[in-house]
N, C-alpha and C. Protein backbone atom coordinates (compact mmCIF):
# COMPACT_ATOMS: atom_id res chain seq x y z
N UNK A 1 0.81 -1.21 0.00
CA UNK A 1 0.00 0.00 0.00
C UNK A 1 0.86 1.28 0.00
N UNK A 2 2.30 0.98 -0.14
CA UNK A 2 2.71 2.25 -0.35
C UNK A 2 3.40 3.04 1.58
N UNK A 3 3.06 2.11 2.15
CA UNK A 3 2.90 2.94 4.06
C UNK A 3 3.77 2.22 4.44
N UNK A 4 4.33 2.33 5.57
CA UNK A 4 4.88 1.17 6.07
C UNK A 4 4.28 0.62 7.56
N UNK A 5 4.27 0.00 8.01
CA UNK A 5 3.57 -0.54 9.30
C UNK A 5 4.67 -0.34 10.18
N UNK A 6 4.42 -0.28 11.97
CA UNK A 6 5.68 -0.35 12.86
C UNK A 6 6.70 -1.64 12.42
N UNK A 7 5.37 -2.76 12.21
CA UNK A 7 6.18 -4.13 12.71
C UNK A 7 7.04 -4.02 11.02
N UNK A 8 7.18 -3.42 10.59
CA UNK A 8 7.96 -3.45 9.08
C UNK A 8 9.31 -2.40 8.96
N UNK A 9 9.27 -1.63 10.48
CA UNK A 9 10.41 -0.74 10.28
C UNK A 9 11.57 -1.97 11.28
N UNK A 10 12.79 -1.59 11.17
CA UNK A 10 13.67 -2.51 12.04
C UNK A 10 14.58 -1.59 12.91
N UNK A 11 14.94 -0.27 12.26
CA UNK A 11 15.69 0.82 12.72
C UNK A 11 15.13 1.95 12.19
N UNK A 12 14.64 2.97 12.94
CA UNK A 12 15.15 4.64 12.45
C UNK A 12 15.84 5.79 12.77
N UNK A 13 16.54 6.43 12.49
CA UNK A 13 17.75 7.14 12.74
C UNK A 13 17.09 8.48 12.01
N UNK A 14 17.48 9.25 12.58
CA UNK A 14 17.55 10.85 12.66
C UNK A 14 18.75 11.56 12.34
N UNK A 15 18.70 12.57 10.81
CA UNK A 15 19.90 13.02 11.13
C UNK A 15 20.38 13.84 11.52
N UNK A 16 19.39 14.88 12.33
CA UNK A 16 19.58 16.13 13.39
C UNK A 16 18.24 15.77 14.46
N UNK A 17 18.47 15.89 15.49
CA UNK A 17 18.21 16.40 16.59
C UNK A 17 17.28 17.43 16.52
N UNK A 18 16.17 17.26 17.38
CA UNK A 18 15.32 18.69 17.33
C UNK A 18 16.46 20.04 18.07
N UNK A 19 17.25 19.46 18.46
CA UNK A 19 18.05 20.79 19.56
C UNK A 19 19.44 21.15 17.94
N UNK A 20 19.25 20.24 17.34
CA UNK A 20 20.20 20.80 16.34
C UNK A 20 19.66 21.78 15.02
N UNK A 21 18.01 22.27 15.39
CA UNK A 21 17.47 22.78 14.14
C UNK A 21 16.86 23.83 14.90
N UNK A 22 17.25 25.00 14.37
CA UNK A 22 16.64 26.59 14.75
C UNK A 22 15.60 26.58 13.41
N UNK A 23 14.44 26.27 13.89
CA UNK A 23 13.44 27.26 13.21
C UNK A 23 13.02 28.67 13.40
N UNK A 24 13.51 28.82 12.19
CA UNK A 24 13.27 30.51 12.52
C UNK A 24 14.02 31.29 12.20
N UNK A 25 14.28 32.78 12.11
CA UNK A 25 15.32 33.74 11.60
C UNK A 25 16.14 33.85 13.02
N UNK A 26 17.35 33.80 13.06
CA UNK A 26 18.22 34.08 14.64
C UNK A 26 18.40 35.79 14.34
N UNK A 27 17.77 36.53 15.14
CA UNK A 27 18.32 38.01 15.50
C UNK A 27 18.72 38.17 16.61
N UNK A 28 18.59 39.57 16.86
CA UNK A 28 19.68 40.02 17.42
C UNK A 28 19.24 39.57 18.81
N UNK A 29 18.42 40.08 19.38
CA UNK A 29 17.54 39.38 20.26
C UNK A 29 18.21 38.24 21.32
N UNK A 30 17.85 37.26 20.08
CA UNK A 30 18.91 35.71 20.69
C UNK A 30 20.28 35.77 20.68
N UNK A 31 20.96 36.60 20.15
CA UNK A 31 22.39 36.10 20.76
C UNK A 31 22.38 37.26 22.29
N UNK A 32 21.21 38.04 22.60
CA UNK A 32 21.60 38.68 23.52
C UNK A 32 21.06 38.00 25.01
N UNK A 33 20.48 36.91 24.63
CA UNK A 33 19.75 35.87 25.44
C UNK A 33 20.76 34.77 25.80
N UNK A 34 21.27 34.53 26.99
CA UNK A 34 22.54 33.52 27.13
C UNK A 34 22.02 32.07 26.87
N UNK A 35 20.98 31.92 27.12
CA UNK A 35 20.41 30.48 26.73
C UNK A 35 20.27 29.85 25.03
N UNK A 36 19.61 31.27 24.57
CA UNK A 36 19.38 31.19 23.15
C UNK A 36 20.75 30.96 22.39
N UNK A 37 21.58 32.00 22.93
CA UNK A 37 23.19 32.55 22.26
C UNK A 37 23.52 30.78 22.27
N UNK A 38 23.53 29.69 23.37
CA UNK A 38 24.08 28.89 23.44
C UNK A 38 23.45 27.68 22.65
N UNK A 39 22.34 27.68 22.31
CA UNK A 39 21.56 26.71 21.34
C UNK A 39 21.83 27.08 20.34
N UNK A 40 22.22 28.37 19.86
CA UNK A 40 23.18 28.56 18.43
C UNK A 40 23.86 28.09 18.24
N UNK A 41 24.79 28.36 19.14
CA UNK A 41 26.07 27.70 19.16
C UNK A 41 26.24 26.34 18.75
N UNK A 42 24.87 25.40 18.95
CA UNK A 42 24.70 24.25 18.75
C UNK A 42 24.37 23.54 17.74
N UNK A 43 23.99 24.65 16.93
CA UNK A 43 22.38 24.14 15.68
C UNK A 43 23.01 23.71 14.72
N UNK A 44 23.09 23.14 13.78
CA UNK A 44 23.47 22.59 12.36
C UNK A 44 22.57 23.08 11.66
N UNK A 45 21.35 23.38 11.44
CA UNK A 45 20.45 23.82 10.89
C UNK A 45 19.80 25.33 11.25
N UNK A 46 19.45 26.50 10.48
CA UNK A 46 19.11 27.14 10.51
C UNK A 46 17.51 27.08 9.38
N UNK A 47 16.38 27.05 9.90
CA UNK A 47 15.34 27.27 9.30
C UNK A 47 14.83 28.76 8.72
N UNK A 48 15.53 29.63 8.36
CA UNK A 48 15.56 31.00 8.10
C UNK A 48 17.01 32.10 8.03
N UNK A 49 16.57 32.93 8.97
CA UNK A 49 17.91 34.08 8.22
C UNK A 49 18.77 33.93 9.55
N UNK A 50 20.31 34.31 9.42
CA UNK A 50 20.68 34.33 10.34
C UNK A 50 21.74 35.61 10.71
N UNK A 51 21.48 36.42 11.49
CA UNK A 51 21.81 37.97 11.66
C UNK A 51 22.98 37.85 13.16
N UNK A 52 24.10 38.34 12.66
CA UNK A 52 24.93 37.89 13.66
C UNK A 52 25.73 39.39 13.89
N UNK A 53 24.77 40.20 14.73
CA UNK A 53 25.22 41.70 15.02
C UNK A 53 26.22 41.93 16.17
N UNK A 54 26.86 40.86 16.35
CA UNK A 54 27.62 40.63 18.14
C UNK A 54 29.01 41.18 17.83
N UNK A 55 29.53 41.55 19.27
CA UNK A 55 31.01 41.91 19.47
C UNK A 55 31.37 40.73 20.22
N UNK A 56 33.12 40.68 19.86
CA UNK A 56 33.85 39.82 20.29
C UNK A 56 34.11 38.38 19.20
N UNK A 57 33.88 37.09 20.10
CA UNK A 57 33.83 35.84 19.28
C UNK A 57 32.43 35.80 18.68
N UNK A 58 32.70 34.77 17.97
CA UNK A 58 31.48 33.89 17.51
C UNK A 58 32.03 32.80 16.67
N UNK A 59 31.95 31.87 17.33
CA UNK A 59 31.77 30.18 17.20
C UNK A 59 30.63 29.68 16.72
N UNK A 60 30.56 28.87 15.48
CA UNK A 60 29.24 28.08 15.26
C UNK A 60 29.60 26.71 15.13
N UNK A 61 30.33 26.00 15.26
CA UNK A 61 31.31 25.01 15.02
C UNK A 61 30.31 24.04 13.75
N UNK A 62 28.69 23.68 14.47
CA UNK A 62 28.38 22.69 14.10
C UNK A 62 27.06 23.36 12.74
N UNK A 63 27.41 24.41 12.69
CA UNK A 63 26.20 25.14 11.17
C UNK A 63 26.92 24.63 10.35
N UNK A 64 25.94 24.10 9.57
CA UNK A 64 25.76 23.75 8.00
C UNK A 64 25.24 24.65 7.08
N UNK A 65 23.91 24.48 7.68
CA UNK A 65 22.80 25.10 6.68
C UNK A 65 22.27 26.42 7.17
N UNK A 66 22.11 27.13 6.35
CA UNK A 66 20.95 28.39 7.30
C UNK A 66 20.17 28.86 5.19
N UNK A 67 19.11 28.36 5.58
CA UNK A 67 18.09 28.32 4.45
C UNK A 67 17.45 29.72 3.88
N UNK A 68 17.96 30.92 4.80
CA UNK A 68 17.56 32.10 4.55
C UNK A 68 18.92 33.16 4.13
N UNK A 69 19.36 34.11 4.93
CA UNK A 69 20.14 35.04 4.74
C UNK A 69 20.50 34.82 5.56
N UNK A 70 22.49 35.17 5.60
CA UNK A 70 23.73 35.15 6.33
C UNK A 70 23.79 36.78 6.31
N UNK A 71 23.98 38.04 7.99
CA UNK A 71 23.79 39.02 7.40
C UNK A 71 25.12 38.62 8.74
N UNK A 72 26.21 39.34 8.94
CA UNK A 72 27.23 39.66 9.93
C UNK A 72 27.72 41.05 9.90
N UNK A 73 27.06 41.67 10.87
CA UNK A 73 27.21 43.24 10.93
C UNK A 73 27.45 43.62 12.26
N UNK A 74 29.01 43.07 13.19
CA UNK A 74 29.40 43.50 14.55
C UNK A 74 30.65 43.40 14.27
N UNK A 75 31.23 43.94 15.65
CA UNK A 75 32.65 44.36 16.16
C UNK A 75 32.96 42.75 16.45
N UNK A 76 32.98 41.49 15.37
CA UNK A 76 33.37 40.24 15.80
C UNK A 76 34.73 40.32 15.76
N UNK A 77 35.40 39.79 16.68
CA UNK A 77 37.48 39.57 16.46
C UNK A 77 37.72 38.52 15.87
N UNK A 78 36.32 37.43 16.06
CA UNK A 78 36.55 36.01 15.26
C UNK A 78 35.55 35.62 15.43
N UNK A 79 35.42 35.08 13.74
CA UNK A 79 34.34 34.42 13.10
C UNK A 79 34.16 33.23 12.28
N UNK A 80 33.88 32.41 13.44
CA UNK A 80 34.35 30.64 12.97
C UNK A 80 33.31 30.52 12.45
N UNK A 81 33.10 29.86 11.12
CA UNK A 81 31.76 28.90 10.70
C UNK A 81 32.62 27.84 9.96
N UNK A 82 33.42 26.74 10.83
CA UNK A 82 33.89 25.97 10.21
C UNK A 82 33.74 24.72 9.19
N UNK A 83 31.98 24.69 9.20
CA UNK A 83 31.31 23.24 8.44
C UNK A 83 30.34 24.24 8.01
N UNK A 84 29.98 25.54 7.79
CA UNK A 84 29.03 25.64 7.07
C UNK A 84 28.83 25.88 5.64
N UNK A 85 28.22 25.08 4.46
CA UNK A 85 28.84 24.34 3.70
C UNK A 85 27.45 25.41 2.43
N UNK A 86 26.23 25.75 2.83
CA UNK A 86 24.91 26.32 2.05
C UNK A 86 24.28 26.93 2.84
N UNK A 87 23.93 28.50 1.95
CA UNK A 87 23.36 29.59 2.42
C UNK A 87 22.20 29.39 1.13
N UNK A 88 20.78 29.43 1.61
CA UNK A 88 20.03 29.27 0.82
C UNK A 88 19.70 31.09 0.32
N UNK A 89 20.39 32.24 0.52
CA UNK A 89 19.93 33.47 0.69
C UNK A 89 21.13 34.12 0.25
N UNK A 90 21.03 35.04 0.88
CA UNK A 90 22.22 36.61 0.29
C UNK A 90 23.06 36.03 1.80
N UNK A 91 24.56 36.09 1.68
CA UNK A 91 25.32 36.55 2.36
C UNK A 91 25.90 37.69 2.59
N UNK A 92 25.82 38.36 3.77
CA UNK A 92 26.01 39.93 3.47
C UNK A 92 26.89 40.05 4.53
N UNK A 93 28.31 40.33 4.27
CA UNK A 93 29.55 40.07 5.48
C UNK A 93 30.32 41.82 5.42
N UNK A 94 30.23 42.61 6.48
CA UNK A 94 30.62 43.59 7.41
C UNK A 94 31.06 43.14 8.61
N UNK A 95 32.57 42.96 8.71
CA UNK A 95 33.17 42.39 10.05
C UNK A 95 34.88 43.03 10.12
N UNK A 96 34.66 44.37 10.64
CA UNK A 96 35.72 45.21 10.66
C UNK A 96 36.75 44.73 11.40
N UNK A 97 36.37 43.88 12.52
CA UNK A 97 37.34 43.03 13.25
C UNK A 97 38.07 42.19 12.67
N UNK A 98 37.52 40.93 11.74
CA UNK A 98 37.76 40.04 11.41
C UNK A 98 38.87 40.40 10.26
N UNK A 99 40.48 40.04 10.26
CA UNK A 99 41.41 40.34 9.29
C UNK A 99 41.01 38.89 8.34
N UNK A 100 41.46 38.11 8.61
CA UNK A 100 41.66 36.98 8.13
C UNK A 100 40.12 36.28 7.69
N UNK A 101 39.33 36.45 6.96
CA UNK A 101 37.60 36.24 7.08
C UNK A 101 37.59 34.53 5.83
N UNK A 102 37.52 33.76 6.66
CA UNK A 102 37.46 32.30 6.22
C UNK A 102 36.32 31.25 6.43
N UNK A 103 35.70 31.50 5.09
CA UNK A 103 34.50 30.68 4.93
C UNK A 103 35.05 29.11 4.05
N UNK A 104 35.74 28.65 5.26
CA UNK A 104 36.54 26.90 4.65
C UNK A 104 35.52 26.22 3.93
N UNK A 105 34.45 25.73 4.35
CA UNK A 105 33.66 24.93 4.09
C UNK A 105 32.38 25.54 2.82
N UNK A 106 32.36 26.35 2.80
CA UNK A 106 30.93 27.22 1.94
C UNK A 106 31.05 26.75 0.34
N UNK A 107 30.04 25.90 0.08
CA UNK A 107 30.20 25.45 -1.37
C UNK A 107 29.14 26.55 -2.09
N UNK A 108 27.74 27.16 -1.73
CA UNK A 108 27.11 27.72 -2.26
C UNK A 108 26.18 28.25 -1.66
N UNK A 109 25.92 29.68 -2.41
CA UNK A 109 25.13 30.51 -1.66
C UNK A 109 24.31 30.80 -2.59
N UNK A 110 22.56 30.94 -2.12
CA UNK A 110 21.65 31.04 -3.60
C UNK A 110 21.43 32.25 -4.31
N UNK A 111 21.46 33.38 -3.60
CA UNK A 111 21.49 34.62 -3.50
C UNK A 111 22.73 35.12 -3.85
N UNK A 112 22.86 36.82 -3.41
CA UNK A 112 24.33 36.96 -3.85
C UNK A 112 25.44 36.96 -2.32
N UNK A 113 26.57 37.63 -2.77
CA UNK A 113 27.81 37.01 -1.54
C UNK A 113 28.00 38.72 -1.98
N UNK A 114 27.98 39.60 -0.51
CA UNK A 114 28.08 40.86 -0.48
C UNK A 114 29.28 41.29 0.76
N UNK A 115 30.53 41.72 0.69
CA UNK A 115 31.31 42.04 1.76
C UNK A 115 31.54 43.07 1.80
N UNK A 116 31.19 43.93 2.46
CA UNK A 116 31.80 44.88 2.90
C UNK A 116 32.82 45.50 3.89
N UNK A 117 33.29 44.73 4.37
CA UNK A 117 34.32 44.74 5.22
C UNK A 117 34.91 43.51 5.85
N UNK A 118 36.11 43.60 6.30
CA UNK A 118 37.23 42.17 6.59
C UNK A 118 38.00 42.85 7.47
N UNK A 119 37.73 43.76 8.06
CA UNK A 119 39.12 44.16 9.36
C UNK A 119 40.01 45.13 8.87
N UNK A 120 40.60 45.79 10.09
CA UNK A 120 41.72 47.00 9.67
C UNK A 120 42.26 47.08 8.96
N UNK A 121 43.11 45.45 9.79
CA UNK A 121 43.99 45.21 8.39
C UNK A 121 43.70 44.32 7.09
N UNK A 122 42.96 43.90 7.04
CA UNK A 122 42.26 42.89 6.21
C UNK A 122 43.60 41.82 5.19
N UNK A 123 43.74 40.96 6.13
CA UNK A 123 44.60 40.41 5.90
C UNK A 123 44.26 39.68 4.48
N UNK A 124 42.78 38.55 4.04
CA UNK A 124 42.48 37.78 3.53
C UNK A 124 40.43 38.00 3.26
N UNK A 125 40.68 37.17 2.31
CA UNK A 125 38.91 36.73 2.24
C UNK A 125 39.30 35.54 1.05
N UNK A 126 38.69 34.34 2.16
CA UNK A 126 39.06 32.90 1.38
C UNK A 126 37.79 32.39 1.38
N UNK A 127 37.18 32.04 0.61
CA UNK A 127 35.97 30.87 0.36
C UNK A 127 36.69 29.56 -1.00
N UNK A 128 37.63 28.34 0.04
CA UNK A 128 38.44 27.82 -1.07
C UNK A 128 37.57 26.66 -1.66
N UNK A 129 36.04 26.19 -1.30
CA UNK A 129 35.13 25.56 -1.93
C UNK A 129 33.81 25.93 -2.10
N UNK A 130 34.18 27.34 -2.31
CA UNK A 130 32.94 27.70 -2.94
C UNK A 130 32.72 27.44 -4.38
N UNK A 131 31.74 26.91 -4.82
CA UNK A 131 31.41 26.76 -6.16
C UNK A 131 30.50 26.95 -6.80
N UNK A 132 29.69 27.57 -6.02
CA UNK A 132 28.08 28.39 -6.87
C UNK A 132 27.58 30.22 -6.26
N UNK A 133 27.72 30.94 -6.44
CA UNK A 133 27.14 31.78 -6.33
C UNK A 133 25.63 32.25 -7.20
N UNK A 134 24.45 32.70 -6.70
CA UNK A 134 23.14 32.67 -7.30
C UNK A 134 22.73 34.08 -7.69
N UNK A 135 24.00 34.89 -6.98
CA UNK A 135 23.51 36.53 -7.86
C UNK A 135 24.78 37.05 -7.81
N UNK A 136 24.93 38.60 -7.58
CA UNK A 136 26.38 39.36 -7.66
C UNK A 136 27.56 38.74 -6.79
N UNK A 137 28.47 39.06 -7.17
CA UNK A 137 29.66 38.76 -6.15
C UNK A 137 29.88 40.67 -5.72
N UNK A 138 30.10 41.30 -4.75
CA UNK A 138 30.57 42.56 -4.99
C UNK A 138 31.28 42.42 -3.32
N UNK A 139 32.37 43.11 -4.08
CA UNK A 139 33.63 43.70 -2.63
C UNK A 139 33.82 44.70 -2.56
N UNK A 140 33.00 45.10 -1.81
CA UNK A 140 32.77 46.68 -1.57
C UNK A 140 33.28 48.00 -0.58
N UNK A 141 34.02 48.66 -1.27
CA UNK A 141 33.94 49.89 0.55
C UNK A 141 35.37 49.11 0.65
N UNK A 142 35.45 48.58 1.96
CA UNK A 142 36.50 48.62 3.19
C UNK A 142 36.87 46.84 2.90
N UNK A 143 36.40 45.92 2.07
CA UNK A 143 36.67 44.54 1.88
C UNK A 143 38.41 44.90 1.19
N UNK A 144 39.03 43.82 1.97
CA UNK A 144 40.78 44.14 1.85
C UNK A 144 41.31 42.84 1.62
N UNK A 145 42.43 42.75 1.26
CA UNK A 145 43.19 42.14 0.93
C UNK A 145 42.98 41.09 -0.01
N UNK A 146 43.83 39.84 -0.16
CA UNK A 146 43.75 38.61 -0.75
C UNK A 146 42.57 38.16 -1.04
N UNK A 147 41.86 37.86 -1.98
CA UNK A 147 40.46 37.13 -2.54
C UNK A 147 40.88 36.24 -2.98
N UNK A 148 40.33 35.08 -2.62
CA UNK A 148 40.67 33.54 -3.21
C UNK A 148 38.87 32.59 -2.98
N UNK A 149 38.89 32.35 -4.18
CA UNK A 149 37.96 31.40 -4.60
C UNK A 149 37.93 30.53 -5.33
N UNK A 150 39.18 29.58 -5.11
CA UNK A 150 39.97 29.04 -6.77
C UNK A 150 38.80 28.06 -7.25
N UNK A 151 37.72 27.89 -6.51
CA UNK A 151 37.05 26.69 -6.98
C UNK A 151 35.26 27.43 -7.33
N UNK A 152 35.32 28.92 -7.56
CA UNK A 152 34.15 29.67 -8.20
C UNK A 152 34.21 29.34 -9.57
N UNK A 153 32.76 28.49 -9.80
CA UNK A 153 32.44 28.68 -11.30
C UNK A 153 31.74 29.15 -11.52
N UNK A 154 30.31 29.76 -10.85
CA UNK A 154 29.31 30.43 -11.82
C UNK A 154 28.98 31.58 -10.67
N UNK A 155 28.62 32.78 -10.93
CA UNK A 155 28.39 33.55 -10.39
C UNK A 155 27.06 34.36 -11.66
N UNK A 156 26.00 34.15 -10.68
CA UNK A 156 24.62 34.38 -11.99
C UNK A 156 24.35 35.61 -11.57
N UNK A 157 24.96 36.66 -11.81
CA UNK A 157 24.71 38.29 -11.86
C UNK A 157 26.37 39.09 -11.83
N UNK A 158 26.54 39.82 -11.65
CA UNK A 158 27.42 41.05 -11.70
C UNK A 158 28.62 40.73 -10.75
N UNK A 159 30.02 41.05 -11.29
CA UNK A 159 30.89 40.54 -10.27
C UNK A 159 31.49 42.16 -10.22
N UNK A 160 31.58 42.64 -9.00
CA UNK A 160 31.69 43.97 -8.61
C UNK A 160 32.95 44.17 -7.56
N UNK A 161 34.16 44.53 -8.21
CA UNK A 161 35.57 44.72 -7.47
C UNK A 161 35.33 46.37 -7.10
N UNK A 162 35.31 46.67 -5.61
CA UNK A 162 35.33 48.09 -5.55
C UNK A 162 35.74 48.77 -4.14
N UNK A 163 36.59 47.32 -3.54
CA UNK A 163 37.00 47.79 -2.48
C UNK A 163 38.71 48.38 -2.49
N UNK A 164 39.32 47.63 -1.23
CA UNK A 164 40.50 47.74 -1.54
C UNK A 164 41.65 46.45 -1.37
N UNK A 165 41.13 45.18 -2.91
CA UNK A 165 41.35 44.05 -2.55
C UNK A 165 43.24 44.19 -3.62
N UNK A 166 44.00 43.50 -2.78
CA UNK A 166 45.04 43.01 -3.31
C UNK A 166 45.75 42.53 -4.46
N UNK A 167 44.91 41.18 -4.79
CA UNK A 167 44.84 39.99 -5.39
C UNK A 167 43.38 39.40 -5.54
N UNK A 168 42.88 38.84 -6.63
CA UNK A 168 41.98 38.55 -6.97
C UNK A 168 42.01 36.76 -7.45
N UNK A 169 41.35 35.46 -7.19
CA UNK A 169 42.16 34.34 -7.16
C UNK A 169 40.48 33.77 -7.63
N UNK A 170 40.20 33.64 -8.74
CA UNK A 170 38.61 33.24 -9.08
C UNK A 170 39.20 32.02 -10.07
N UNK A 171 40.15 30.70 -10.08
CA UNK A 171 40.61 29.98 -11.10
C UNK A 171 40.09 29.28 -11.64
N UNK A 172 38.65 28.90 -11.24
CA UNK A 172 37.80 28.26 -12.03
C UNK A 172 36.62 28.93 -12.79
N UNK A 173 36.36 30.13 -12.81
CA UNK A 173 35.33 31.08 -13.03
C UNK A 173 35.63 30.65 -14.31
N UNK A 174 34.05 30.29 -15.02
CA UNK A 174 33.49 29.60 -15.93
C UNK A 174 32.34 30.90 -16.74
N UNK A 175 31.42 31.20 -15.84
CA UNK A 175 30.15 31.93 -16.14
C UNK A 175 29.95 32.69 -14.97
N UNK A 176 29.81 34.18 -15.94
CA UNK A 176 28.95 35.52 -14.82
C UNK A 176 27.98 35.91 -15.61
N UNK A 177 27.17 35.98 -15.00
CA UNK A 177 25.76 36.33 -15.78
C UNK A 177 25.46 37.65 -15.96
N UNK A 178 26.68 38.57 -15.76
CA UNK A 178 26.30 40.30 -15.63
C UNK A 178 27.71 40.71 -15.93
N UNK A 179 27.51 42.47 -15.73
CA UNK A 179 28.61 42.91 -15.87
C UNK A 179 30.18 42.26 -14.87
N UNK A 180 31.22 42.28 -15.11
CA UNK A 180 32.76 42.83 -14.52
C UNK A 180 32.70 43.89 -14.11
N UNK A 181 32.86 44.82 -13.09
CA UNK A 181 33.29 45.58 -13.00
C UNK A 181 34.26 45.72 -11.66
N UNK A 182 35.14 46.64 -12.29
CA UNK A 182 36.80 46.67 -11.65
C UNK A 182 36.64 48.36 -11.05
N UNK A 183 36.77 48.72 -10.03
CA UNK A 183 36.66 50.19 -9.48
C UNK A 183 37.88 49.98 -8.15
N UNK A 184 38.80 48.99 -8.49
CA UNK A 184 39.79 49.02 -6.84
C UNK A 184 41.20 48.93 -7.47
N UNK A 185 41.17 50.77 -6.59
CA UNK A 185 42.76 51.65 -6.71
C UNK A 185 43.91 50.51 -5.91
N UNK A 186 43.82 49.47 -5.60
CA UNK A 186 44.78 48.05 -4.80
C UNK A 186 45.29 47.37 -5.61
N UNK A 187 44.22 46.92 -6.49
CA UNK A 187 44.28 45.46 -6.92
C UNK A 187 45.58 45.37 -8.19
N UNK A 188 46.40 44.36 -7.72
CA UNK A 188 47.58 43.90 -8.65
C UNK A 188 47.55 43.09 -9.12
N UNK A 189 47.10 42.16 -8.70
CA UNK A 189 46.79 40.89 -9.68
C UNK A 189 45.22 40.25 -9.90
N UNK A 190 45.05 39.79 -11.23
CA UNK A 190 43.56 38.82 -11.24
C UNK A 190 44.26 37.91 -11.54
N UNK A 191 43.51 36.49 -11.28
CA UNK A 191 43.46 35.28 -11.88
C UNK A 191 42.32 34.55 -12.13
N UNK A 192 41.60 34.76 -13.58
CA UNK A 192 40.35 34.05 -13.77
C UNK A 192 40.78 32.81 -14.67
């Protein structure tokens, strides 16, 4: 009939935890809530947007997913998202603290990937498995140093250089669905 009966299951396994899935958009709100701040800390799943306006750290060790918008707009000194791998939304990264800004794990974001800032000194901005972007790429304003994305192939809208980036490292870029445009008095090298 298509159903299955109890006496017909033998095992079932779960592969998150209700304590590992935030339904919902995380604002500002909850990280100012010590209970909430700490079930973040926990979630692999984000069911919506996730707005990370905090000073100091921020640790997510165990995010994967967040199905809405990535927005990071605080005085963070460090900003781990070491497994998070899909942003179903716009990533929108302002993190004047953060020199070194390392998204290890990020294969794709559906929306576009917007930075406006990486720290004083802005040492870096690495996304080294990213491989889909879903609208503009733009580095804007105060985004510094080193850009490396050696594993970007499609970026489906406008790729917008206009901060004050270094080096430019896009080695697989295949398809942009919009304009190039180059506006950064820095930049010495591309590699597409």
């Amino acid at each position: 009939d298509g159903v299955l009966d109890e006496s017909e299951i033998d095992h079932t396994s779960y592969l998150c935890a209700e304590s590992e899935i935030w339904d919902g958009d995380v604002a500002e709100a909850d990280w100012l809530d010590q209970g909430r701040r700490a079930a973040i800390e926990r979630v692999r799943v984000i069911k919506g947007s996730l707005v990370i306006p905090v000073d100091g750290e921020v640790h997510l060790p165990a995010l994967e997913l967040v199905t809405g918008d990535l927005v990071v707009d605080g005085r963070m000194t460090v900003l781990d998202l070491p497994v998070l791998r899909t942003v179903g939304g716009n990533v929108v990264i302002d993190a004047p603290g953060v020199d070194a800004l390392e998204l290890e794990a990020l294969e794709q974001i559906g929306k576009e990937l917007f930075i406006t800032g990486n720290g004083a000194n802005g040492d870096s901005i690495s996304a080294p498995v990213l491989r889909d972007i879903g609208g503009r790429l733009v580095l804007w304003s105060a985004a510094k140093g080193a850009v490396s994305m050696p594993s970007l192939r499609t970026v489906q809208g406008t790729v917008a250089i206009e901060g004050s980036v270094s080096s430019l490292s896009l080695d697989a870029l295949e398809s942009v669905d919009g304009d190039l445009v180059y506006n950064d008095l820095v930049l010495e090298r591309v590699h597409l």
